[in-house]
Protein backbone atom coordinates (compact mmCIF):
# COMPACT_ATOMS: atom_id res chain seq x y z
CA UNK A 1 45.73 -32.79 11.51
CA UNK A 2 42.50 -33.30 9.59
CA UNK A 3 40.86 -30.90 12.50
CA UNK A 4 43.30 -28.34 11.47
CA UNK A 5 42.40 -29.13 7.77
CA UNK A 6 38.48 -28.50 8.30
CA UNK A 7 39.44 -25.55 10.21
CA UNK A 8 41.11 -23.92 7.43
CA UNK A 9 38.52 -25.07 5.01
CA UNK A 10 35.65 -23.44 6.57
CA UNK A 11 37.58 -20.26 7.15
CA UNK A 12 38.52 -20.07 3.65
CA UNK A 13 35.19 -20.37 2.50
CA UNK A 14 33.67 -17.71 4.97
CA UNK A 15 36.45 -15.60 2.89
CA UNK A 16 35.12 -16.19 -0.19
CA UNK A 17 31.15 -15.98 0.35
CA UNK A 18 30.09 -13.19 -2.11
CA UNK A 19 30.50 -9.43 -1.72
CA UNK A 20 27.05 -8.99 -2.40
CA UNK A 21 25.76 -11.32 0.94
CA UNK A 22 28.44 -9.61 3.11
CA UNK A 23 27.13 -6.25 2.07
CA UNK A 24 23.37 -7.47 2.40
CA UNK A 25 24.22 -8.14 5.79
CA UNK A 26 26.20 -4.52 6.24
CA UNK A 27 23.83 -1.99 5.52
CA UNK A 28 20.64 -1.82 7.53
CA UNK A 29 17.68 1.21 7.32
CA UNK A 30 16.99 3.50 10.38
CA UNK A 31 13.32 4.41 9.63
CA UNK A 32 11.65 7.56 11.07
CA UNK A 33 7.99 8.69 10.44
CA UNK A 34 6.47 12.23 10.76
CA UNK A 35 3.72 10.57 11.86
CA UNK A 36 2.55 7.02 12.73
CA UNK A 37 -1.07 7.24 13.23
CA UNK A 38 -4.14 8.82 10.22
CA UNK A 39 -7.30 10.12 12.41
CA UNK A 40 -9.76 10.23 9.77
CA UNK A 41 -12.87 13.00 11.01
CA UNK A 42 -15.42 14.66 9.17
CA UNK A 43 -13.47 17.47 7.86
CA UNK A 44 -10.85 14.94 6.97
CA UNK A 45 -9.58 15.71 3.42
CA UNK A 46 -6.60 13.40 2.78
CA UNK A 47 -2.81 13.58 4.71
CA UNK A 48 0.48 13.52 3.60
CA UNK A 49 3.41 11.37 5.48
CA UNK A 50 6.83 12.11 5.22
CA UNK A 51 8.88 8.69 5.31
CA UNK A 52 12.78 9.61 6.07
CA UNK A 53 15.44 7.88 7.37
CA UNK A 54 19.34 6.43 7.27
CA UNK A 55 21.32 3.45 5.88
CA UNK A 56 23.68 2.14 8.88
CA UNK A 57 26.84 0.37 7.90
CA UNK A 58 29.71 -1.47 9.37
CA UNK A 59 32.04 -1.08 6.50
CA UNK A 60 32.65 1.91 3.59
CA UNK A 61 30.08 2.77 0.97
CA UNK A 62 30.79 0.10 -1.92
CA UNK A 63 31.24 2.18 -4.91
CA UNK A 64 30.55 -0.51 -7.48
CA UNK A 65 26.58 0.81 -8.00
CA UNK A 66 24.86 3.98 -5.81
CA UNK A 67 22.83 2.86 -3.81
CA UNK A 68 18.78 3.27 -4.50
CA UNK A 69 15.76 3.34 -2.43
CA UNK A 70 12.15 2.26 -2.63
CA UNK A 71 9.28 3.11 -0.42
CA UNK A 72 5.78 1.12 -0.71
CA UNK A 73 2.73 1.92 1.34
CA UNK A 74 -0.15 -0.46 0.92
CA UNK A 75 -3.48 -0.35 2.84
CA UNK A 76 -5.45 -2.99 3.73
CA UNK A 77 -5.94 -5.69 0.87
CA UNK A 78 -9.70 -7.39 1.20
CA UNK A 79 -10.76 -9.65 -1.83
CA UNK A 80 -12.60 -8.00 -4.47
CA UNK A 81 -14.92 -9.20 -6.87
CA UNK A 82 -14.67 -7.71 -10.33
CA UNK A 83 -17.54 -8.15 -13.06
CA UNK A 84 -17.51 -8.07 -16.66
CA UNK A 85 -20.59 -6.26 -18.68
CA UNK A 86 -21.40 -7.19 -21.96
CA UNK A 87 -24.12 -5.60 -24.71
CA UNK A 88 -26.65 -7.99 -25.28
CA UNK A 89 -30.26 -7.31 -27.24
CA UNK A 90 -29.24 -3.78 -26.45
CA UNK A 91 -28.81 -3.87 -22.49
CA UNK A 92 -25.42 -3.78 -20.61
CA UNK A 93 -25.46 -7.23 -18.83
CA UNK A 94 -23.14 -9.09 -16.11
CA UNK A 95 -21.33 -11.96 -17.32
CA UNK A 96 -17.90 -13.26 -15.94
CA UNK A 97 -16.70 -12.23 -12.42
CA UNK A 98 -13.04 -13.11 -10.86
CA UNK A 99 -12.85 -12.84 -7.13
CA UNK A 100 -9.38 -11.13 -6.97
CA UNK A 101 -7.93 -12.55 -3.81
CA UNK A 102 -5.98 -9.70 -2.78
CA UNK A 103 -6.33 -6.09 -3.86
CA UNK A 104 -4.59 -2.93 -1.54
CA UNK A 105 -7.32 -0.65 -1.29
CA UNK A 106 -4.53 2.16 -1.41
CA UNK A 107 -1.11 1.31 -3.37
CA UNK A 108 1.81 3.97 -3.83
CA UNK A 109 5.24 3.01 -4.90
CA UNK A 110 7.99 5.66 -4.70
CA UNK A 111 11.14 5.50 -5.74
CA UNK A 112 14.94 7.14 -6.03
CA UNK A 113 15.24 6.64 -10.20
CA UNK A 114 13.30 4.97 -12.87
CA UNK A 115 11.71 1.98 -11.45
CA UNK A 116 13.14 -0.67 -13.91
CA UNK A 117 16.26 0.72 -12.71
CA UNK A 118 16.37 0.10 -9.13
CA UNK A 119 14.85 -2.91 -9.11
CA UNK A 120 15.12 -5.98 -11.08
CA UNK A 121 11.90 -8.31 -12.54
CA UNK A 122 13.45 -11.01 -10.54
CA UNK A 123 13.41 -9.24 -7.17
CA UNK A 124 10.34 -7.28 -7.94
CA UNK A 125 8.81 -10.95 -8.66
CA UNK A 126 10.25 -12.26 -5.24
CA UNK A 127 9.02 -8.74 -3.10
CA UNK A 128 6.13 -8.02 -5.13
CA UNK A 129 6.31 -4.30 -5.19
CA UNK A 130 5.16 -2.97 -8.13
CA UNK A 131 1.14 -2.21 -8.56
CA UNK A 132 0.86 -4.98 -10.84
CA UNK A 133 2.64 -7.60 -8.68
CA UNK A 134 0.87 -6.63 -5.60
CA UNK A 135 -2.61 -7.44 -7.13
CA UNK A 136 -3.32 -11.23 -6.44
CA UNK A 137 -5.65 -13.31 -8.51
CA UNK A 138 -5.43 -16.84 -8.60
CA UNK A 139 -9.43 -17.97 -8.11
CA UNK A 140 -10.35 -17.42 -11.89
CA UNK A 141 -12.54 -20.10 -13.44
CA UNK A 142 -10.90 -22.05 -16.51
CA UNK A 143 -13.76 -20.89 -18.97
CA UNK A 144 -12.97 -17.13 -18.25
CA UNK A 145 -11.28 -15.51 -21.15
CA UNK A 146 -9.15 -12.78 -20.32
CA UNK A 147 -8.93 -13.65 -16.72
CA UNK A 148 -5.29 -10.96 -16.22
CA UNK A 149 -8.01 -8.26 -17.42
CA UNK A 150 -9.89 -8.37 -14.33
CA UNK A 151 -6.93 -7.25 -12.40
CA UNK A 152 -5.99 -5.06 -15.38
CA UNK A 153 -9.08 -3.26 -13.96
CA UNK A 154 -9.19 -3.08 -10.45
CA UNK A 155 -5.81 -1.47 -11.09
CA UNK A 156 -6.73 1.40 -13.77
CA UNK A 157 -9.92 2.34 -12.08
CA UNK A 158 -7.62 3.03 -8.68
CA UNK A 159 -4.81 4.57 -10.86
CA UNK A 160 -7.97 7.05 -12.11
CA UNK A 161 -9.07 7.16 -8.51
CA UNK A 162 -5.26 8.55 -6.88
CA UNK A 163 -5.55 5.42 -4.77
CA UNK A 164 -2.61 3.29 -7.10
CA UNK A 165 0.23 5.17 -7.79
CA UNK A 166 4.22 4.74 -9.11
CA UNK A 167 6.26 8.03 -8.21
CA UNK A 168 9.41 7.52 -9.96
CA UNK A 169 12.80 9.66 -8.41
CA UNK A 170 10.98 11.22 -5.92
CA UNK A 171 12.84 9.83 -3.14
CA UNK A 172 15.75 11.73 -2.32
CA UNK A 173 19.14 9.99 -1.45
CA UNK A 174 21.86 12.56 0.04
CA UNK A 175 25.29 10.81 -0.12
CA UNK A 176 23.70 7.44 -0.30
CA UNK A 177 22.86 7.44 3.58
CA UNK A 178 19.84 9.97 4.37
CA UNK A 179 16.80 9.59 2.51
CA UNK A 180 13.48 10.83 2.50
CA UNK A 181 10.35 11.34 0.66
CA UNK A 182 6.43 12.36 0.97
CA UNK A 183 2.96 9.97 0.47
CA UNK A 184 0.38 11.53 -0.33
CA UNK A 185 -2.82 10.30 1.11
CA UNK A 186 -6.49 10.66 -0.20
CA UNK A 187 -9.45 11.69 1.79
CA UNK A 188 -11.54 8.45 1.12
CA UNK A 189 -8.95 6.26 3.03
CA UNK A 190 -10.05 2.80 3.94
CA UNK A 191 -9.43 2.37 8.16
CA UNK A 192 -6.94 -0.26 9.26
CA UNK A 193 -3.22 -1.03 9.30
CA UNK A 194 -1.02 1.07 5.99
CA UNK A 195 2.15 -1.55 5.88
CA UNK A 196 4.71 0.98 4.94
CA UNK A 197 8.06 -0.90 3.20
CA UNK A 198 11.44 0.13 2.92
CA UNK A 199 13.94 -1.42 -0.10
CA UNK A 200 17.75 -0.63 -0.24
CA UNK A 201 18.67 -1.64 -3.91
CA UNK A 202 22.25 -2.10 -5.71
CA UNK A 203 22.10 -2.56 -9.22
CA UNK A 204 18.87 -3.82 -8.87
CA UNK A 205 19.40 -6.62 -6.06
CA UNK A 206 17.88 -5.67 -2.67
CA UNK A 207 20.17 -5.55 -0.17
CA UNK A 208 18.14 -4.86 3.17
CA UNK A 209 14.29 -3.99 3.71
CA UNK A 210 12.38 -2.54 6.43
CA UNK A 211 8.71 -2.64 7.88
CA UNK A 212 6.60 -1.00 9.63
CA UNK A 213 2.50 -0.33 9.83
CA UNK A 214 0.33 3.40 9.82
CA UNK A 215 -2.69 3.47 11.56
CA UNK A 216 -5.36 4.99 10.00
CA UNK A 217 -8.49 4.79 12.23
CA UNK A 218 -11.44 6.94 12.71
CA UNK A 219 -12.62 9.04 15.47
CA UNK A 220 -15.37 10.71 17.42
CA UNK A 221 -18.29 10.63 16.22
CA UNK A 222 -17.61 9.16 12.85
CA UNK A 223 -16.01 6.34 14.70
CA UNK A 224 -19.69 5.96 17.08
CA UNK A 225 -21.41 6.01 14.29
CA UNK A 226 -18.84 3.20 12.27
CA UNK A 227 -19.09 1.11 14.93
CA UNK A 228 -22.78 0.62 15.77
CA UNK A 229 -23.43 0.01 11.85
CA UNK A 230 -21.38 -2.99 12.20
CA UNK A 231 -21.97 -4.11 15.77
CA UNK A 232 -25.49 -3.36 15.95
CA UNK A 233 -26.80 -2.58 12.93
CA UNK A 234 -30.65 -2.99 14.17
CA UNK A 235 -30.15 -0.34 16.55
CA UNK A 236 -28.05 1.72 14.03
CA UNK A 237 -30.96 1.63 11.30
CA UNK A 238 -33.72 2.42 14.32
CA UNK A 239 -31.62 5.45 15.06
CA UNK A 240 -31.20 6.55 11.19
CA UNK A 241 -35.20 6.28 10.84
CA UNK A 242 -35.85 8.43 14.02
CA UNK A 243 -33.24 11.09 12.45
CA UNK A 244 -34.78 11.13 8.87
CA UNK A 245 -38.46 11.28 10.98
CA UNK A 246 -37.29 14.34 13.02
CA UNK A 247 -35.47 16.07 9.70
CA UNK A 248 -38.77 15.50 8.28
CA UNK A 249 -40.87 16.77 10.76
CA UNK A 250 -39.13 19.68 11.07
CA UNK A 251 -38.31 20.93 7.84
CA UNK A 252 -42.44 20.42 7.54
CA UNK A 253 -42.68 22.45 10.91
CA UNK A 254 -40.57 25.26 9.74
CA UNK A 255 -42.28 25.84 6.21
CA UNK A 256 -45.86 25.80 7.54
CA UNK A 257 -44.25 28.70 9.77
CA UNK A 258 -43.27 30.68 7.37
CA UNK A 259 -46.29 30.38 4.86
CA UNK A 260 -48.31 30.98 7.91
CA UNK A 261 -46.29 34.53 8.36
C-alpha cells in the first residue's frame, strides 16, 4: 500500500513541475552556418556570417509570450591592461592601471526586439551576454578610484572601433521557428576560436541555448610570416633586416640609374 502511495506521489508531482521547465526542455535550436571557418589574407577586408537556423519542438508553440532570439559572437578574450593618464606640471602621465581579466577582442550581440525585452537582468546576469557583462574585471587594487571605469573604457574605445556592438531586432523570427540573421566582421580580426551563442527567450527567461565556435585563422604567407615571429623570432628579425637591406640597396641602385641617364 504505501508503495502504491509513493507511486502516486511522485507521479503527481512530475504533473505539476512548471510549464516553464517542461517547455525548457521542449524546444531545442537547429543551428546552420554559411560558413564555419574566417581565412584572413592580405587583401582580407572584413566578412560577414550569416547565422540561421530552427527551433525543434515536441509539443505546440505556447502562445503565452512569442518567442525571441539572441545571437552572441565573441572572439577570443586575453587579459588586458588598461591605464589611466593624468595632467601633471603640464605632461600627460600614467597613473592607475586595472588588468581586466577578460576582454573579447570582438563582441556583437544581435537580437529579435529591444534587448531589455528579450532578456531579463537576471538571466543576462546568469549568461552574461550583454557587452557590459561579458567584460570581466575583478583584479583592481583597493586604492583605485573608479575601478568600473577601466572597463567603461576598453568597451567605448571597441564600440568606436566596430569591434563591440548591440544590434537590436535584427534577427528575424518567421512564425517563431526559422530564424536568421547577419555578423558583420571587421578586417582587423584577432585569429583564434569566435564562440558563436544561440538564446531562445520567453518573456525574458531563456529557454534553450546553443554553441558552437568560427575559426578565424590566417593563411599563406601571412600565416609563414605569423608564425616564425612567434616561434622564432631571431630568425624572423634576421630575415626583416636582410629585406629592409635589399629595399635599401635597391631603391639606392635604381636612383643612381636614373640620375646617371
Amino acid at each position: 500500500m504505501r508503495k502504491l502511495l509513493l507511486s502516486a506521489l511522485t507521479a503527481a508531482s512530475l504533473a505539476l513541475l512548471p510549464q516553464s521547465a517542461a517547455q525548457a526542455a521542449k524546444e531545442e535550436v537547429v543551428l546552420g552556418l554559411s560558413q564555419d571557418r574566417v581565412a584572413i589574407t592580405a587583401t582580407f577586408d572584413g566578412s560577414e556570417i550569416l547565422i540561421f537556423g530552427a527551433v525543434k519542438r515536441e509539443a505546440p508553440i505556447p502562445s503565452k509570450h512569442p518567442l525571441e532570439v539572441i545571437v552572441t559572437v565573441s572572439g577570443p578574450a586575453p587579459a588586458v591592461m588598461v591605464r589611466r593618464k593624468e595632467k601633471k606640471l603640464g605632461i600627460w602621465v600614467n597613473t592607475d592601471s586595472v588588468l581586466v581579466d577578460s576582454a573579447p577582442a570582438f563582441y556583437a550581440v544581435a537580437t529579435s526586439g529591444p534587448f531589455a525585452q528579450v532578456l531579463s537582468d537576471t538571466e543576462d546576469l546568469r549568461f552574461r551576454v550583454s557587452i557590459e557583462r561579458a567584460i570581466r574585471s575583478v583584479g583592481a587594487a583597493m586604492h583605485i578610484r573608479g575601478a568600473q571605469d577601466f572597463a567603461d573604457a576598453v568597451v567605448r574605445i571597441r564600440e568606436k572601433n566596430g569591434l563591440y556592438s548591440l544590434r537590436e531586432n535584427t534577427v528575424a523570427v518567421d512564425e517563431q521557428t526559422l530564424f536568421r540573421t547577419a555578423i558583420e566582421m571587421p578586417a582587423d580580426l584577432t585569429e583564434g576560436d569566435y564562440e558563436t551563442r544561440i538564446f531562445l527567450t520567453r518573456g525574458g527567461e531563456v529557454v534553450s541555448s546553443y554553441e558552437t565556435t568560427i575559426d578565424v585563422r590566417k593563411v599563406g604567407l601571412e600565416r609563414f610570416l605569423y608564425s616564425l615571429s612567434r616561434e622564432q623570432p631571431f630568425i624572423y628579425g634576421l630575415m626583416s633586416l636582410a629585406i629592409a637591406i635589399a629595399a635599401g640597396w635597391g631603391a639606392s641602385a635604381a636612383f643612381s640609374l636614373l640620375r646617371n641617364r
